[in-house]
PDB file of N, CA and C in Angstrom:
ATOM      1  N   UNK A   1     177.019  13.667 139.228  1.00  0.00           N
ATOM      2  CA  UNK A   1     175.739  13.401 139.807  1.00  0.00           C
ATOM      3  C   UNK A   1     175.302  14.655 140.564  1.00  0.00           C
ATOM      4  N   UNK A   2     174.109  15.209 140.192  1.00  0.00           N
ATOM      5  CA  UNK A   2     173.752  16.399 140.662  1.00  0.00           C
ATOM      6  C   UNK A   2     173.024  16.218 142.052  1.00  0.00           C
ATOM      7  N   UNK A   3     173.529  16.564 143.298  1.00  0.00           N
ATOM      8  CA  UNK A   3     172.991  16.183 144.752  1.00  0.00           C
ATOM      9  C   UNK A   3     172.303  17.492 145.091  1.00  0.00           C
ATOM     10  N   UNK A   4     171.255  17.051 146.021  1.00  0.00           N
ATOM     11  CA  UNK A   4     170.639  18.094 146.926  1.00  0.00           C
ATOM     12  C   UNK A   4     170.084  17.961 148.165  1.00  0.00           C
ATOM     13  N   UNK A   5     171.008  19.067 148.665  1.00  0.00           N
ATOM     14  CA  UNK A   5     171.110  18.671 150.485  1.00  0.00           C
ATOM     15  C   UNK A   5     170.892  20.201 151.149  1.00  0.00           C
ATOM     16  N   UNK A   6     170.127  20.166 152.429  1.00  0.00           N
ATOM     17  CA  UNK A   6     170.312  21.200 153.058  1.00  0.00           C
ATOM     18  C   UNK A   6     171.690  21.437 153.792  1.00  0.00           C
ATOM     19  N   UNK A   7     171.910  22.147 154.456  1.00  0.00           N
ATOM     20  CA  UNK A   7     172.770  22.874 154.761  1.00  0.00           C
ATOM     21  C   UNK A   7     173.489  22.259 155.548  1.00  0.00           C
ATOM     22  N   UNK A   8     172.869  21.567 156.636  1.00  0.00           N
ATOM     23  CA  UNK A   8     172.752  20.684 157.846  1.00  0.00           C
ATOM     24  C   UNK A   8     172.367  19.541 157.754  1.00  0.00           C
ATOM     25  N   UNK A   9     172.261  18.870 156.758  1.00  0.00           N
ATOM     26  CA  UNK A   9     171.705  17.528 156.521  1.00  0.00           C
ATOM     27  C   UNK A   9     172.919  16.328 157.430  1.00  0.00           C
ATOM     28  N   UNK A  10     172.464  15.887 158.048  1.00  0.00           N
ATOM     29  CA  UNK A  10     173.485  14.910 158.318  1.00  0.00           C
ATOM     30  C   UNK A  10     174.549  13.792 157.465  1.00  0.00           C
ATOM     31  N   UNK A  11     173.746  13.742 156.476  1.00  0.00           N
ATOM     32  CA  UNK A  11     174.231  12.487 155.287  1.00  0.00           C
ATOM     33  C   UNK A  11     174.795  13.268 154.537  1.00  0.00           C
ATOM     34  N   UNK A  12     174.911  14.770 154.409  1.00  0.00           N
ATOM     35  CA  UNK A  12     175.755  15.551 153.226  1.00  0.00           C
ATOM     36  C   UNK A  12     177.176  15.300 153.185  1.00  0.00           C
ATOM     37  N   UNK A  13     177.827  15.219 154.334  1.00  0.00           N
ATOM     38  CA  UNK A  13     179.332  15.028 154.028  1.00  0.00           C
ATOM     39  C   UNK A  13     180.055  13.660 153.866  1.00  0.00           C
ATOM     40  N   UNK A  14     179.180  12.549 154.406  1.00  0.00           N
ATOM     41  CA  UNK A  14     179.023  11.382 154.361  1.00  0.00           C
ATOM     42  C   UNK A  14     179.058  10.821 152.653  1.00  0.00           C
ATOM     43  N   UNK A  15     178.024  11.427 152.232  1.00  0.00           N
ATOM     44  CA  UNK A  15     177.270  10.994 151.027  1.00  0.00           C
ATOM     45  C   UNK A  15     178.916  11.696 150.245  1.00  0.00           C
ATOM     46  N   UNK A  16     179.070  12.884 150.087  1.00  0.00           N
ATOM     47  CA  UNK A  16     180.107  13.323 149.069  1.00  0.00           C
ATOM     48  C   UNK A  16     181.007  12.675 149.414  1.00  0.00           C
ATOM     49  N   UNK A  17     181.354  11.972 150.919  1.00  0.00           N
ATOM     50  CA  UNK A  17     183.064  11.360 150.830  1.00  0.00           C
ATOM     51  C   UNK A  17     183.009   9.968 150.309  1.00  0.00           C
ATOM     52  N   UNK A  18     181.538   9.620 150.145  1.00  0.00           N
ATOM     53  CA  UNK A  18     182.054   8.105 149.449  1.00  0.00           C
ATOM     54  C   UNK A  18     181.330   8.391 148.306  1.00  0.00           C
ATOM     55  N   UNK A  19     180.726   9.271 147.434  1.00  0.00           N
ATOM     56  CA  UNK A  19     181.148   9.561 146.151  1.00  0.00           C
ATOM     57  C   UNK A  19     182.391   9.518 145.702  1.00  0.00           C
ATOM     58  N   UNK A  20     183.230  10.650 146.332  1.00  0.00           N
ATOM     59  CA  UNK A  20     184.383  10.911 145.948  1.00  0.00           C
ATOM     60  C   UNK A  20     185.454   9.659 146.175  1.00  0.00           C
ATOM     61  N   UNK A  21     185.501   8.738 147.045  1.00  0.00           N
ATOM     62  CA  UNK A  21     186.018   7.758 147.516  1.00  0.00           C
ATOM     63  C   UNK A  21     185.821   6.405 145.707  1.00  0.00           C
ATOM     64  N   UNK A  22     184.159   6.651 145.507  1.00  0.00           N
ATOM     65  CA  UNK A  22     184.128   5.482 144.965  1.00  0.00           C
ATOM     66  C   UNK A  22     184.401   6.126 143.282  1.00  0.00           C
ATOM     67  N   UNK A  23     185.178   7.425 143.395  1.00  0.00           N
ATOM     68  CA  UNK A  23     185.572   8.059 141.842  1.00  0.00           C
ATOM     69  C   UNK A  23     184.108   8.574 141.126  1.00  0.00           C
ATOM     70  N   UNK A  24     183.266   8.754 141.983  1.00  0.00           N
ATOM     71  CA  UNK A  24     181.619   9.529 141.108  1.00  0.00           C
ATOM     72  C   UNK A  24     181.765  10.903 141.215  1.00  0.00           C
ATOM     73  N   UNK A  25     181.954  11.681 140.170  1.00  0.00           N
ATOM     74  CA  UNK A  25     182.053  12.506 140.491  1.00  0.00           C
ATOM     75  C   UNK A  25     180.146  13.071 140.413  1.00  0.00           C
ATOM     76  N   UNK A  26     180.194  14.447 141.356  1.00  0.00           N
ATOM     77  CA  UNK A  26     179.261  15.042 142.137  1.00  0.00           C
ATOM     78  C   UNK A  26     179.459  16.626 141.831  1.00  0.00           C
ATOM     79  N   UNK A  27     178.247  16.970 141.566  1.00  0.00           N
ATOM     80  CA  UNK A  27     177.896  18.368 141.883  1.00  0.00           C
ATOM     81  C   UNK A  27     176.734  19.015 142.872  1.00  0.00           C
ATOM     82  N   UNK A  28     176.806  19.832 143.592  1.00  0.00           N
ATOM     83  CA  UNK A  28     175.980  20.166 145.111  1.00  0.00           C
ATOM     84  C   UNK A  28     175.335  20.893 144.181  1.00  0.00           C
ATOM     85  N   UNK A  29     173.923  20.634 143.568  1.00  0.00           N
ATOM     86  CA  UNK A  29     172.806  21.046 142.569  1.00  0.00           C
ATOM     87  C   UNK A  29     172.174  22.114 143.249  1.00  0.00           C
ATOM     88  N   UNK A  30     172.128  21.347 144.751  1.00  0.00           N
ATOM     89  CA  UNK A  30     170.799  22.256 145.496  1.00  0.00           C
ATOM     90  C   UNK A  30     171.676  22.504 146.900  1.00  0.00           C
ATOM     91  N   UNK A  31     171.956  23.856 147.611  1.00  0.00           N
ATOM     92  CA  UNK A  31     172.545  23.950 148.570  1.00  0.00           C
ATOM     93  C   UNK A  31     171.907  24.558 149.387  1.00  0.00           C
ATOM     94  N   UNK A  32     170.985  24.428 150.290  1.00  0.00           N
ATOM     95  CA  UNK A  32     169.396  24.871 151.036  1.00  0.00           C
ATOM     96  C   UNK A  32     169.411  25.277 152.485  1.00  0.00           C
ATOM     97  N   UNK A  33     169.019  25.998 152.945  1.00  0.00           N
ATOM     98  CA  UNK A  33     168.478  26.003 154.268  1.00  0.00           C
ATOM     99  C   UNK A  33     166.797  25.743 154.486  1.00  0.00           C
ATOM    100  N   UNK A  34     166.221  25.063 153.132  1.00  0.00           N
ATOM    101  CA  UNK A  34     164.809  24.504 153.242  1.00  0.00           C
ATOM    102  C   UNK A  34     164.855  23.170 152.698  1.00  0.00           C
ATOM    103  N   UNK A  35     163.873  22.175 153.315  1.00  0.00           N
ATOM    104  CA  UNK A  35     163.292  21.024 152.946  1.00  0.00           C
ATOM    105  C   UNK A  35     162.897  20.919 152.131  1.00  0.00           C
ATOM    106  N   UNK A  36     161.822  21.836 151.739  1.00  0.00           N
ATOM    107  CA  UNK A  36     160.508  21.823 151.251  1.00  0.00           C
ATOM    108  C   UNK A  36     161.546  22.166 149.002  1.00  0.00           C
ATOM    109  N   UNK A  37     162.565  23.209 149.716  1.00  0.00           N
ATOM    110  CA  UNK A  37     163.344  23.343 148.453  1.00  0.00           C
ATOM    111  C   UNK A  37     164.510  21.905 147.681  1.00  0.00           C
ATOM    112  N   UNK A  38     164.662  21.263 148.637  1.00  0.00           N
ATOM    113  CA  UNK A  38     165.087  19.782 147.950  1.00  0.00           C
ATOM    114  C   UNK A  38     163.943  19.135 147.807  1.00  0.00           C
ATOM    115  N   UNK A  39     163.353  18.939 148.533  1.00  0.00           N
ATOM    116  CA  UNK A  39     162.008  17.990 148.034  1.00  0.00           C
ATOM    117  C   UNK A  39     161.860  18.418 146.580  1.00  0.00           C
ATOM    118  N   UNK A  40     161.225  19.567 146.182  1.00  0.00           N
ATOM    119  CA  UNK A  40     161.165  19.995 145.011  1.00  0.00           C
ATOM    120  C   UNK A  40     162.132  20.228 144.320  1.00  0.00           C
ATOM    121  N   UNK A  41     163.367  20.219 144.425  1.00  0.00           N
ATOM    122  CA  UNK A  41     164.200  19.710 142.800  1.00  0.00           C
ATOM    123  C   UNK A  41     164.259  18.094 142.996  1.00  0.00           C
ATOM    124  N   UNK A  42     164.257  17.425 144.015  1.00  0.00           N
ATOM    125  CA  UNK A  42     164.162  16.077 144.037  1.00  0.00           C
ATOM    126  C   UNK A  42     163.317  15.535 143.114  1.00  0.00           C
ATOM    127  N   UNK A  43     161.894  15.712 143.697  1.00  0.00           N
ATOM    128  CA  UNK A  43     160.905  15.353 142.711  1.00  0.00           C
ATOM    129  C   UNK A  43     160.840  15.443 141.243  1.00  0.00           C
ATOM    130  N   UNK A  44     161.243  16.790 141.031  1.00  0.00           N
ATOM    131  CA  UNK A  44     161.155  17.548 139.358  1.00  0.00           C
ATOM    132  C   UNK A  44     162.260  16.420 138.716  1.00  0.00           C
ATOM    133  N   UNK A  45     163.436  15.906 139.429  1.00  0.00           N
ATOM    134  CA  UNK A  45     164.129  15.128 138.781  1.00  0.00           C
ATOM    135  C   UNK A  45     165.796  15.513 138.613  1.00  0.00           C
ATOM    136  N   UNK A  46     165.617  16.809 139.510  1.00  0.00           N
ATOM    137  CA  UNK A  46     167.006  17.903 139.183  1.00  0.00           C
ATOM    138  C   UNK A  46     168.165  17.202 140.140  1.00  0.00           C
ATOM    139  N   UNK A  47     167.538  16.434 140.800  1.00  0.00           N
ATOM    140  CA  UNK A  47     169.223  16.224 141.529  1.00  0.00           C
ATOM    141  C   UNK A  47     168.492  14.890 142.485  1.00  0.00           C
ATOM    142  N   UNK A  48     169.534  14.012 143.398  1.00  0.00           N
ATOM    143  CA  UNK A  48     169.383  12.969 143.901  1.00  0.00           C
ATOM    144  C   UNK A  48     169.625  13.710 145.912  1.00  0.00           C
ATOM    145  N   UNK A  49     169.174  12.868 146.621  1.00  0.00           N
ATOM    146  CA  UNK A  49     169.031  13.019 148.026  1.00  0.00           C
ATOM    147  C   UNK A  49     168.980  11.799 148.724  1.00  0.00           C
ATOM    148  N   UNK A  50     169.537  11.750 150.122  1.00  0.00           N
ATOM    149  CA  UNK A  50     169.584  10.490 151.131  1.00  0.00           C
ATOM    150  C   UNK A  50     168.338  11.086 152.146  1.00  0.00           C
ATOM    151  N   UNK A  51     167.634  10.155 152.708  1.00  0.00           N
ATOM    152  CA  UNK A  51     167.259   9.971 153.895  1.00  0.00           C
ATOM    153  C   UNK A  51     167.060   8.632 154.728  1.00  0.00           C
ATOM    154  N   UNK A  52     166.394   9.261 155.455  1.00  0.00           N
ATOM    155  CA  UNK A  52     166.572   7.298 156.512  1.00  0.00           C
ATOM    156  C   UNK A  52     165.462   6.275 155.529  1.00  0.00           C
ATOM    157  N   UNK A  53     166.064   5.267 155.653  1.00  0.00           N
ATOM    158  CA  UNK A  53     164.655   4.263 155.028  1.00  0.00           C
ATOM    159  C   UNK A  53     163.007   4.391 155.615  1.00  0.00           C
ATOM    160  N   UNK A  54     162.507   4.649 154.986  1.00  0.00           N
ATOM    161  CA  UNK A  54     161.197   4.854 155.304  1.00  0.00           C
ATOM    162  C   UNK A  54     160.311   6.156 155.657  1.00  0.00           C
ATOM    163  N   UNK A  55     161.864   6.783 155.793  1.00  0.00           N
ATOM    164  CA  UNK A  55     161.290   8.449 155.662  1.00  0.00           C
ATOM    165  C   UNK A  55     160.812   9.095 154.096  1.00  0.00           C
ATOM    166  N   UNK A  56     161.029   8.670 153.103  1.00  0.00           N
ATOM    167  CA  UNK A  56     160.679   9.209 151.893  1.00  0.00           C
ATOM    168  C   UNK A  56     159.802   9.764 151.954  1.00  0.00           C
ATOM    169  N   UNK A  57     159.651  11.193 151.459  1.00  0.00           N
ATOM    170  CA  UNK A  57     158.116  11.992 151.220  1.00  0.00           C
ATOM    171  C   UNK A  57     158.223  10.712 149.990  1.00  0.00           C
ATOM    172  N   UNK A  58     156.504  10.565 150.020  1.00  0.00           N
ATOM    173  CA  UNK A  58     155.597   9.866 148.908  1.00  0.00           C
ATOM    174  C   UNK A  58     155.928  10.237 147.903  1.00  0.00           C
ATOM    175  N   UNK A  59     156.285  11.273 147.024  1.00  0.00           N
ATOM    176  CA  UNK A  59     156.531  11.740 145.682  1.00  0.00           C
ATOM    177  C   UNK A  59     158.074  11.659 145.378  1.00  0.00           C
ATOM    178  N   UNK A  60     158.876  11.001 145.883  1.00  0.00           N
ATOM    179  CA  UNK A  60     159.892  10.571 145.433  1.00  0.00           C
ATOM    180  C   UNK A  60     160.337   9.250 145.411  1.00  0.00           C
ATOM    181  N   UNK A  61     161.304   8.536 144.941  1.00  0.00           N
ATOM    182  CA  UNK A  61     161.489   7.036 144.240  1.00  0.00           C
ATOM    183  C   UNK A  61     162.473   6.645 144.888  1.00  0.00           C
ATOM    184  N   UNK A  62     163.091   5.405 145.147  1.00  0.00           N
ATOM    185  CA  UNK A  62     164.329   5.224 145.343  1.00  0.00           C
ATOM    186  C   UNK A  62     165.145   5.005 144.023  1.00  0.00           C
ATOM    187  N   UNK A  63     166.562   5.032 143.557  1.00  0.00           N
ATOM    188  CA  UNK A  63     166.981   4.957 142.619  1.00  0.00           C
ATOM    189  C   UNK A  63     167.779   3.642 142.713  1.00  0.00           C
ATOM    190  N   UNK A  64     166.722   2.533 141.494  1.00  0.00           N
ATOM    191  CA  UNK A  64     167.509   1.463 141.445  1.00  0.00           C
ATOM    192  C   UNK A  64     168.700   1.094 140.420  1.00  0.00           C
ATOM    193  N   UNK A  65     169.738   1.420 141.585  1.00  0.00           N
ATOM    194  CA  UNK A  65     171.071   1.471 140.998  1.00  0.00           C
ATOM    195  C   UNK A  65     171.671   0.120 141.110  1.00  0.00           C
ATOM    196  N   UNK A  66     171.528  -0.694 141.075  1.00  0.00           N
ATOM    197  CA  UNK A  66     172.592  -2.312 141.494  1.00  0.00           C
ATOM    198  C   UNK A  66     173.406  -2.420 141.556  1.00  0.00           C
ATOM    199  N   UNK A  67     173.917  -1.098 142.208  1.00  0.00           N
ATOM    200  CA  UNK A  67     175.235  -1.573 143.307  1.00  0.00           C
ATOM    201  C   UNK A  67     176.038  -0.434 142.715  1.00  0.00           C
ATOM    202  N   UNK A  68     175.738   0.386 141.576  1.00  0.00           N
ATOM    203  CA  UNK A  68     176.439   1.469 140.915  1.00  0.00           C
ATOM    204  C   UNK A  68     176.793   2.454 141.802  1.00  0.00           C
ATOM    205  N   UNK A  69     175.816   2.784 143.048  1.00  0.00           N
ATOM    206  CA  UNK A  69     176.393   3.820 143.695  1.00  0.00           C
ATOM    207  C   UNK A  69     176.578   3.090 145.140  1.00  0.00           C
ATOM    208  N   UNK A  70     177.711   3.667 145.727  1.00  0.00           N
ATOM    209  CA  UNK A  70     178.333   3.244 147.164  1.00  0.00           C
ATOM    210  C   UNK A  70     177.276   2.926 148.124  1.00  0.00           C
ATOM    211  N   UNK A  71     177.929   2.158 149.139  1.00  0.00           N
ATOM    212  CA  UNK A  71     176.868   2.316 150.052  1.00  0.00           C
ATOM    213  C   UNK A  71     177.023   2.698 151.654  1.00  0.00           C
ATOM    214  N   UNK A  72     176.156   3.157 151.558  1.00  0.00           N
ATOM    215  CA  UNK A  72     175.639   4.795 152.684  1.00  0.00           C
ATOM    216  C   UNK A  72     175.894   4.211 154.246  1.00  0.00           C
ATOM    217  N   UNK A  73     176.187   4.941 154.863  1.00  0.00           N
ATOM    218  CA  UNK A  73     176.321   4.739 156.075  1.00  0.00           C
ATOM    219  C   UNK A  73     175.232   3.955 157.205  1.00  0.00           C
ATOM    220  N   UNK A  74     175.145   3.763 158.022  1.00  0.00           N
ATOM    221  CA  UNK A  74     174.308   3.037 158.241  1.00  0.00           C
ATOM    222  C   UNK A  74     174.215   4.531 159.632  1.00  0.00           C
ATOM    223  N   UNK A  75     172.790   4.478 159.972  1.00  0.00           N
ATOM    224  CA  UNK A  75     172.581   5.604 160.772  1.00  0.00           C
ATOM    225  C   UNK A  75     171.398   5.052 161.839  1.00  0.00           C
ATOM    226  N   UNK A  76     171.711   5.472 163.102  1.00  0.00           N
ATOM    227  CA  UNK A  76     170.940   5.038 163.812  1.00  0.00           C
ATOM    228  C   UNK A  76     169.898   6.332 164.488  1.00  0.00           C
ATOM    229  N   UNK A  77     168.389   6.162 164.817  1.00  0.00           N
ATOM    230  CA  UNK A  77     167.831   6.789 165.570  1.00  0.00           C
ATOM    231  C   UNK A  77     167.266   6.934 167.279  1.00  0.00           C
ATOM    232  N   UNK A  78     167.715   7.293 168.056  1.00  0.00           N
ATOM    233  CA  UNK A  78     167.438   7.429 169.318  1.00  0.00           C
ATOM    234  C   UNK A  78     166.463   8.110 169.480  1.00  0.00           C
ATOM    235  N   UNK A  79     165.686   7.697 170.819  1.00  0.00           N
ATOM    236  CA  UNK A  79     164.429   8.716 171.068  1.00  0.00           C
ATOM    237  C   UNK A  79     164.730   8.745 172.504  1.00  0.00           C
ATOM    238  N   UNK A  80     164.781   9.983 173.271  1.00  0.00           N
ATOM    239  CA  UNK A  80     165.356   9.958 174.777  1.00  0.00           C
ATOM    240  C   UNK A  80     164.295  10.845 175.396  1.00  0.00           C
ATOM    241  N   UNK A  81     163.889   9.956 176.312  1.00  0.00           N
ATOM    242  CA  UNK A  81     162.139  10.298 177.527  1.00  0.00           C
ATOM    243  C   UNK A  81     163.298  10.438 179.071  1.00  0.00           C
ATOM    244  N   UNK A  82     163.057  11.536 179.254  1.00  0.00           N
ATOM    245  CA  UNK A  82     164.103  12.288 180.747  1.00  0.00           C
ATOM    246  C   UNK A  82     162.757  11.805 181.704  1.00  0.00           C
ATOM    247  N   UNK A  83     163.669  11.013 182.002  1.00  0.00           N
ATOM    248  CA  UNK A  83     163.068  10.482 183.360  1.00  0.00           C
ATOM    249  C   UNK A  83     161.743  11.672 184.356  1.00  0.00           C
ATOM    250  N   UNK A  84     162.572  12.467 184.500  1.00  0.00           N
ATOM    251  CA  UNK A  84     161.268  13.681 185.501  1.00  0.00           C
ATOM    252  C   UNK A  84     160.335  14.222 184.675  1.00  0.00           C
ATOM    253  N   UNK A  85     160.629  14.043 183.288  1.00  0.00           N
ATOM    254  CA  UNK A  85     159.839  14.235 182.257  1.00  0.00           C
ATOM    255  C   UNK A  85     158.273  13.356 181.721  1.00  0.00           C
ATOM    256  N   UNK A  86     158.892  11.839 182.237  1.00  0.00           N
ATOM    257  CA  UNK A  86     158.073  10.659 182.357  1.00  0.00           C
ATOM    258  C   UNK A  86     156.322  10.778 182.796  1.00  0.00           C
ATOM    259  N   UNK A  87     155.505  10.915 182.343  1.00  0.00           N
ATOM    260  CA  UNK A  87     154.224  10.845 182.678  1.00  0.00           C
ATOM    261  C   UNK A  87     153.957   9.749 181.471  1.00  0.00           C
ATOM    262  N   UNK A  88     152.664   9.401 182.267  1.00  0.00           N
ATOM    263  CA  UNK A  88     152.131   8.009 180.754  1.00  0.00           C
ATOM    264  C   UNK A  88     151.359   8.556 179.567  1.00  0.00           C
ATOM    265  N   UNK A  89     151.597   9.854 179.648  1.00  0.00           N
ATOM    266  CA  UNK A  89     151.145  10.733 177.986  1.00  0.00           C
ATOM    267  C   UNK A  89     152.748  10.454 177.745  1.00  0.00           C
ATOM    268  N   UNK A  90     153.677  10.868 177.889  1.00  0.00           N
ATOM    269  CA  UNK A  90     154.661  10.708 177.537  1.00  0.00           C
ATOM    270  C   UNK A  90     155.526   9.676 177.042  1.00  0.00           C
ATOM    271  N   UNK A  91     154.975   8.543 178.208  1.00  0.00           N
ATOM    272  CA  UNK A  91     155.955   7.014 177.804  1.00  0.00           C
ATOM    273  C   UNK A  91     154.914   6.691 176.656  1.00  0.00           C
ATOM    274  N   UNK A  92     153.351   7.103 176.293  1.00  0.00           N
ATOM    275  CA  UNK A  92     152.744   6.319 175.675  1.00  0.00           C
ATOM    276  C   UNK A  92     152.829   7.208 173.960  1.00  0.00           C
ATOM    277  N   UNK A  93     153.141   7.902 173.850  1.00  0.00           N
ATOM    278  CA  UNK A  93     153.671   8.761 173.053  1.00  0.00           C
ATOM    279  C   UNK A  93     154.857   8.282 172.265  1.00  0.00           C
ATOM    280  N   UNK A  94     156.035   8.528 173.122  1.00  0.00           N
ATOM    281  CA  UNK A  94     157.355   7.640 172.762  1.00  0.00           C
ATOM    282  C   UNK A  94     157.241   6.221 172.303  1.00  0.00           C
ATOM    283  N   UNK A  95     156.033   5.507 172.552  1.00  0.00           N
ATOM    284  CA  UNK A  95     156.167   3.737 172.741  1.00  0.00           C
ATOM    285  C   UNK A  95     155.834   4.154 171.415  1.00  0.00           C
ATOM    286  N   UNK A  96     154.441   5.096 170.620  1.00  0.00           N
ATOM    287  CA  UNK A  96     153.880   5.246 169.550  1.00  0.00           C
ATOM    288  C   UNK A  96     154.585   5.906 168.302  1.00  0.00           C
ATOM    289  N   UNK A  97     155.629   6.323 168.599  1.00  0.00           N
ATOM    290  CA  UNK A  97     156.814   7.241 167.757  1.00  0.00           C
ATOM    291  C   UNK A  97     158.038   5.892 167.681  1.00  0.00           C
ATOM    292  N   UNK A  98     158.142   4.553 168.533  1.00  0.00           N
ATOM    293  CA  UNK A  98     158.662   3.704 168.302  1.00  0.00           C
ATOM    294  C   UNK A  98     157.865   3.088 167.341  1.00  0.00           C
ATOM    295  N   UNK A  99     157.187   2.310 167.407  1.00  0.00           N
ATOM    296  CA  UNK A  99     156.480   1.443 167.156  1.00  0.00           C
ATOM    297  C   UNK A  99     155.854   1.858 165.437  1.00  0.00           C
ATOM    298  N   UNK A 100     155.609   2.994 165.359  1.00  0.00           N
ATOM    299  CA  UNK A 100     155.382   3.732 164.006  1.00  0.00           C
ATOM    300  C   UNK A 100     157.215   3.485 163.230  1.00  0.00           C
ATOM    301  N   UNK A 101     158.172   3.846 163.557  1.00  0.00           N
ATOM    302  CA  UNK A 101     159.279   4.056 163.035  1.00  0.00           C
ATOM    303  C   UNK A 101     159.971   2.320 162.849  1.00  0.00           C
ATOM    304  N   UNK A 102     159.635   2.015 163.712  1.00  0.00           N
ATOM    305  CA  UNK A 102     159.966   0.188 163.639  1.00  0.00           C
ATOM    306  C   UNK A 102     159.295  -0.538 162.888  1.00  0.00           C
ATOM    307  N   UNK A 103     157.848  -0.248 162.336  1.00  0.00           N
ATOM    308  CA  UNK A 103     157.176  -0.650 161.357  1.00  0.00           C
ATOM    309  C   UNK A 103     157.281  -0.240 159.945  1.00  0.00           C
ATOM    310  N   UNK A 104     158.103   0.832 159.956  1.00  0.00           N
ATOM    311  CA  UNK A 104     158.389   1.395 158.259  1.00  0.00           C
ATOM    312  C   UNK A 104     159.539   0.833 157.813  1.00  0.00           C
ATOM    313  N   UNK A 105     160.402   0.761 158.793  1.00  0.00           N
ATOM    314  CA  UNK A 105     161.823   0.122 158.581  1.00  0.00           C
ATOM    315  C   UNK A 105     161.951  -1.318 158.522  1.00  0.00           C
ATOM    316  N   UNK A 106     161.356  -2.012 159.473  1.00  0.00           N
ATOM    317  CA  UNK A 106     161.304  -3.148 159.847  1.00  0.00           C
ATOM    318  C   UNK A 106     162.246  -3.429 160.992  1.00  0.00           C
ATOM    319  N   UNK A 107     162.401  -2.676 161.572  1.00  0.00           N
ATOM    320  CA  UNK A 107     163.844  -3.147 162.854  1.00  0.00           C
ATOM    321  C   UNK A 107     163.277  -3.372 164.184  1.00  0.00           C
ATOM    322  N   UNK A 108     163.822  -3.726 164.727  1.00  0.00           N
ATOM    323  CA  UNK A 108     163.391  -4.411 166.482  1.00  0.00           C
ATOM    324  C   UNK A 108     163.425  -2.684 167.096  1.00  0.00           C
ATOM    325  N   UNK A 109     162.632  -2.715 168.021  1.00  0.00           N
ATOM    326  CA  UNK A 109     162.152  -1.580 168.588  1.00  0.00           C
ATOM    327  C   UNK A 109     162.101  -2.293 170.155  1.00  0.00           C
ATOM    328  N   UNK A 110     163.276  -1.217 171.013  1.00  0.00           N
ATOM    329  CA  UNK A 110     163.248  -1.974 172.579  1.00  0.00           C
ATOM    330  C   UNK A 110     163.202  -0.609 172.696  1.00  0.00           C
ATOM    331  N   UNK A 111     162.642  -0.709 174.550  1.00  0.00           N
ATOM    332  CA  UNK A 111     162.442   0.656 174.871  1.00  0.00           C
ATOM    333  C   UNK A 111     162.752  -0.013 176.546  1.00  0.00           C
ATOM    334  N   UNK A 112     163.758   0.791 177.200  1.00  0.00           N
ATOM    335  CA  UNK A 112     164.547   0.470 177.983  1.00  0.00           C
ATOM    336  C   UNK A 112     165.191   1.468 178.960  1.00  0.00           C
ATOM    337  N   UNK A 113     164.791   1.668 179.924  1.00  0.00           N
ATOM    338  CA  UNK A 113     165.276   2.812 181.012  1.00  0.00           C
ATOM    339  C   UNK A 113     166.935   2.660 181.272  1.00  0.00           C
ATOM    340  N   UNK A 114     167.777   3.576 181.188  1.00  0.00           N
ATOM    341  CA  UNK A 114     168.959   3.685 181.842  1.00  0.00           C
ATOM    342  C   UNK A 114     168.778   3.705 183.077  1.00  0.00           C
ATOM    343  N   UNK A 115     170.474   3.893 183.687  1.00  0.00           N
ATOM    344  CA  UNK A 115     170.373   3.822 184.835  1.00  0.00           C
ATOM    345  C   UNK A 115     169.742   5.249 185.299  1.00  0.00           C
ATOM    346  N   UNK A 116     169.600   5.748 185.195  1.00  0.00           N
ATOM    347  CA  UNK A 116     169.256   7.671 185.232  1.00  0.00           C
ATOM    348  C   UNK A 116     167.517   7.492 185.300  1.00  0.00           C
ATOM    349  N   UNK A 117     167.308   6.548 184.443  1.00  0.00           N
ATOM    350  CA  UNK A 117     165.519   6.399 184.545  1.00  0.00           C
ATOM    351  C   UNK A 117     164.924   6.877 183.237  1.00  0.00           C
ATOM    352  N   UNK A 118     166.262   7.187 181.876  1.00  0.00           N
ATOM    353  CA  UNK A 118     165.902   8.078 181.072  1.00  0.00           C
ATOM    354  C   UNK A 118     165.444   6.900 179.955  1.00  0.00           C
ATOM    355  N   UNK A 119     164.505   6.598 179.362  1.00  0.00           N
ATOM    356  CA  UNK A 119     163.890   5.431 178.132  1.00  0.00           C
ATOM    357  C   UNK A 119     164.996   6.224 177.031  1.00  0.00           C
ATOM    358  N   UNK A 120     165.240   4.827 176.692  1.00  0.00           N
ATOM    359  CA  UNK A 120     166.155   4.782 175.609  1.00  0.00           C
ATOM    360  C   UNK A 120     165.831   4.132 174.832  1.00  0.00           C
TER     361      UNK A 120
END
């Protein structure tokens, strides 16, 4: 399976150990320090890529595999508002970068001060 990942992708080493785990074998198609350069062998069709649900650029597909390929880690996103940082451009900003990301995914979206004062 021909993959393409930047350099730093978080899901790259993830993704190859449960290839390799579930016996698929894999070749690193595209090995990048650009986005914009997996997007485009993605699209063209040259190789396969992970991102979070709902992040998909528009011009790519999900691949319906039924159950043929492993399944992916489960990954969580944090958004962290520093307390002295806090103005209501800021909390109202963060509420809107929730609330956008909780609606593509579908997941519960809480927004919740630590003890520090920092929204979590």
């Amino acid at each position: 399976m021909p993959l393409a990942y930047e350099q730093r992708c978080i899901f790259r080493q993830g993704v190859q150990a449960r290839l390799d785990a579930a016996g698929i074998p894999w070749v690193l198609a595209v090995d990048s320090d650009n986005t914009r350069t997996v997007e485009a062998s993605v699209s063209a069709d040259l190789a396969v890529h992970t991102v979070l649900e709902g992040a998909e650029p528009r011009h790519v597909v999900r691949i319906p595999h039924g159950g043929a390929l492993p399944e992916l880690a489960r990954m969580k996103v944090n958004l962290y508002v520093k307390g002295a940082a806090r103005g209501m451009v800021v909390v109202r900003l963060a509420d809107l970068i929730r609330q956008a990301y909780g609606e593509k995914v579908g997941s519960p979206v809480t927004t919740q001060p630590d003890e520090a004062g920092t929204f979590v």
